[in-house]
N, C-alpha and C. Protein backbone atom coordinates (compact mmCIF):
# COMPACT_ATOMS: atom_id res chain seq x y z
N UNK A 1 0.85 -1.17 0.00
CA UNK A 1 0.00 0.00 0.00
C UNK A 1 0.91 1.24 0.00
N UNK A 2 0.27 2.30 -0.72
CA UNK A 2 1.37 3.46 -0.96
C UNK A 2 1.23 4.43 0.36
N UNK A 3 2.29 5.01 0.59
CA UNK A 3 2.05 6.04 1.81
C UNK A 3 1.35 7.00 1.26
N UNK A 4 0.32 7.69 2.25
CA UNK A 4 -0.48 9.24 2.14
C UNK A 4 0.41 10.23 2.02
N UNK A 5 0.92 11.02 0.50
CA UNK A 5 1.44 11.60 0.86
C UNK A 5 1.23 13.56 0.87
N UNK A 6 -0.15 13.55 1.41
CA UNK A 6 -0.76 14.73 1.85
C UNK A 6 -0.18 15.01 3.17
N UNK A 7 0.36 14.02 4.10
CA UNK A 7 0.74 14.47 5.37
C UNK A 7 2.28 13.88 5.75
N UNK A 8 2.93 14.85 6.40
CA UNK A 8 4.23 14.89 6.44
C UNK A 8 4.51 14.91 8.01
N UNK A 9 6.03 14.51 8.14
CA UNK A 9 5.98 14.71 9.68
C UNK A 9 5.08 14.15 10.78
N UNK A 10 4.80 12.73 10.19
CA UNK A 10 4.12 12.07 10.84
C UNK A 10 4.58 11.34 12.17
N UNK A 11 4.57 11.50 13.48
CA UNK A 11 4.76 11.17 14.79
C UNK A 11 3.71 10.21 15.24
N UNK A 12 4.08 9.27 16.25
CA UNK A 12 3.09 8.80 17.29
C UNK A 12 3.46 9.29 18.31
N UNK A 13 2.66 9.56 19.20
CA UNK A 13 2.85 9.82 20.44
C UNK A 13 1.51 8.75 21.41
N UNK A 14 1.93 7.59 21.95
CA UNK A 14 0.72 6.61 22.42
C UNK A 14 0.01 6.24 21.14
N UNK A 15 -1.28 6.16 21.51
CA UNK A 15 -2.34 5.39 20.23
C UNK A 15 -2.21 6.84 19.24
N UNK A 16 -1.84 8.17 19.79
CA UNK A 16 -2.08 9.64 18.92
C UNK A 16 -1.58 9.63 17.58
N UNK A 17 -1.55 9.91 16.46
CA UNK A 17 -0.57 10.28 15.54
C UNK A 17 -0.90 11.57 15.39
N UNK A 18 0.31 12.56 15.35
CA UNK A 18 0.27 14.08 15.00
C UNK A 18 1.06 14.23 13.53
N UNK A 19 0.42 15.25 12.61
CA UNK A 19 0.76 14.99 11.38
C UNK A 19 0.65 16.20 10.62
N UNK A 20 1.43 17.24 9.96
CA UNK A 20 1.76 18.65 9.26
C UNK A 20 0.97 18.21 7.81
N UNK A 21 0.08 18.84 7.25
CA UNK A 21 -0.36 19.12 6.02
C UNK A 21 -1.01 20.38 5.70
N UNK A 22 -0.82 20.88 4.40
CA UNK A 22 -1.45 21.67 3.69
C UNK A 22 -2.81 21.96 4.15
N UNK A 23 -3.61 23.13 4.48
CA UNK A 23 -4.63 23.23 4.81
C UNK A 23 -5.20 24.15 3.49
N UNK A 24 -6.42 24.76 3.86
CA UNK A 24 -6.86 25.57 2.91
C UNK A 24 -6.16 26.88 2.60
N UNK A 25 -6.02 27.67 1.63
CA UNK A 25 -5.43 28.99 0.92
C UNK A 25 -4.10 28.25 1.37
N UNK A 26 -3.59 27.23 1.26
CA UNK A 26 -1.70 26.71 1.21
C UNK A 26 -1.48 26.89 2.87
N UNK A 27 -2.04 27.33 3.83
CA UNK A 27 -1.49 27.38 5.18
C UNK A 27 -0.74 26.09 5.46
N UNK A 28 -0.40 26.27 6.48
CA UNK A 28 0.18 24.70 6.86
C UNK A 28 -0.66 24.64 8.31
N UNK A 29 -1.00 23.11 8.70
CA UNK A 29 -1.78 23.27 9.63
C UNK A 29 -1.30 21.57 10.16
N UNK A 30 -1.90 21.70 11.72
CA UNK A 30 -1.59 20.25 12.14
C UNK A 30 -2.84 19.81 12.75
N UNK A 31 -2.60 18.48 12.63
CA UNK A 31 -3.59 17.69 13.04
C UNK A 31 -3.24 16.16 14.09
N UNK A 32 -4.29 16.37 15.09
CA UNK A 32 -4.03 15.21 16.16
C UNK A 32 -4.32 14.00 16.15
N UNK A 33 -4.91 12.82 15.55
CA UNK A 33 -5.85 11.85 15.81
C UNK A 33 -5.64 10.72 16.82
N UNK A 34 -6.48 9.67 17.53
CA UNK A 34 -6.00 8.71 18.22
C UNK A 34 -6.88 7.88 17.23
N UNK A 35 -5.75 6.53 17.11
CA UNK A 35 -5.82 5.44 16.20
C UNK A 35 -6.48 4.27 17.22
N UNK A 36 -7.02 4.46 18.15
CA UNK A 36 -7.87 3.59 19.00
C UNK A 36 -8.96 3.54 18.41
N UNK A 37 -9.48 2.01 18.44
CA UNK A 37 -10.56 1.62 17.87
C UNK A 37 -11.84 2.44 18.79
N UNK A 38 -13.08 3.07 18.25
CA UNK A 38 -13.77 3.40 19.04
C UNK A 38 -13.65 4.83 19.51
N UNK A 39 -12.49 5.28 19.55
CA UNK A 39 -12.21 6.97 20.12
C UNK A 39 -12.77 7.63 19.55
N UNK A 40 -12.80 7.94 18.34
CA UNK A 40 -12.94 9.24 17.46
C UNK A 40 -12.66 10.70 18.07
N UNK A 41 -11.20 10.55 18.55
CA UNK A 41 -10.61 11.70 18.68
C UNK A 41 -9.69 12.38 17.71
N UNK A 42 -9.94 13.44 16.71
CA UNK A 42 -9.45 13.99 15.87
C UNK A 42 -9.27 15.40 16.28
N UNK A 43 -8.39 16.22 15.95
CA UNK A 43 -8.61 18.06 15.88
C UNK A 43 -7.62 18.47 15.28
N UNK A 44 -7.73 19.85 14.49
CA UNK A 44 -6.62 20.54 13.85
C UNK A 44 -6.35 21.77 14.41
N UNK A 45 -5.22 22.12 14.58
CA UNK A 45 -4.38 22.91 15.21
C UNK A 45 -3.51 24.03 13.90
N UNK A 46 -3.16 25.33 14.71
CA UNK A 46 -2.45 25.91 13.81
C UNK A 46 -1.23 25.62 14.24
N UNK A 47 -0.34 25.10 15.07
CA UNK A 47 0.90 25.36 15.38
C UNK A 47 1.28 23.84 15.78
N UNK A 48 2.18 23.14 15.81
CA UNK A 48 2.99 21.90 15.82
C UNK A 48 2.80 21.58 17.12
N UNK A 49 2.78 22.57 18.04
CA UNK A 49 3.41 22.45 19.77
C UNK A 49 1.74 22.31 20.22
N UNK A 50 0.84 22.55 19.47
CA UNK A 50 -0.20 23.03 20.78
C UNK A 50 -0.84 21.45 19.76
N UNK A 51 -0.71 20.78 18.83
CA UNK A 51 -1.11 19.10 18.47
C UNK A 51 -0.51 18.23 19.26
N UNK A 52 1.41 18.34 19.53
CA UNK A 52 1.61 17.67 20.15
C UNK A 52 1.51 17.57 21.96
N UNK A 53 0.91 18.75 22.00
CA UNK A 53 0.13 18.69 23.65
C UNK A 53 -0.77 17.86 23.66
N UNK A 54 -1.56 18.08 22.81
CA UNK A 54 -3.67 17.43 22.90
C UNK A 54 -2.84 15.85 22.94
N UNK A 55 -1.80 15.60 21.92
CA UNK A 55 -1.50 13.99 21.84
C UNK A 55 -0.90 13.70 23.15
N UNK A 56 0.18 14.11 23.76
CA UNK A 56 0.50 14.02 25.03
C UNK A 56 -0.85 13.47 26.24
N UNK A 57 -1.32 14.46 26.16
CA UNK A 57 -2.54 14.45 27.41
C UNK A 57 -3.86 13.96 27.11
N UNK A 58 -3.99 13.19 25.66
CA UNK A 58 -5.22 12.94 25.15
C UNK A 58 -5.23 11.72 26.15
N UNK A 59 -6.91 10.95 26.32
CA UNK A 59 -6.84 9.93 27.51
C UNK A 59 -7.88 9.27 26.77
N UNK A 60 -8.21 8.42 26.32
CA UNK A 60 -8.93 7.28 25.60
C UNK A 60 -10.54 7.06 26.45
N UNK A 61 -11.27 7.42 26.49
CA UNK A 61 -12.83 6.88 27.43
C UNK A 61 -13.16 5.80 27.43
N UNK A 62 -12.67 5.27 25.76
CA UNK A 62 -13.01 3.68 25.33
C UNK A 62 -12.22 2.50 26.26
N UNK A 63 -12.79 1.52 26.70
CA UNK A 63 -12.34 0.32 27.34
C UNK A 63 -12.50 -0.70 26.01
């Protein structure tokens, strides 16, 4: 399977992956998700530092 390559700078941090892509009008923007089955925790961020916080301190509800 080919890598996505809309997103760059892809990290895990726990189940989190934080990930730099192109947003709308060319900005650059980041985004948080947790890859836990069941979470549906996603959000986009303007700045690198304040995604890899939410991934840091994100906490799963799902059992």
């Amino acid at each position: 399977m080919p890598a996505n390559r809309r997103f760059r700078r892809v990290v895990r941090i726990g189940p989190v992956q934080v990930a730099t892509y192109n947003g709308s009008r060319g900005r650059e923007k980041h985004t948080a998700a947790c890859t836990a089955p069941r979470c549906g925790f996603s959000t986009d961020y303007d700045s690198r530092a304040a995604a890899e916080l939410a991934a840091r301190t994100h906490r799963c509800r799902v059992r």
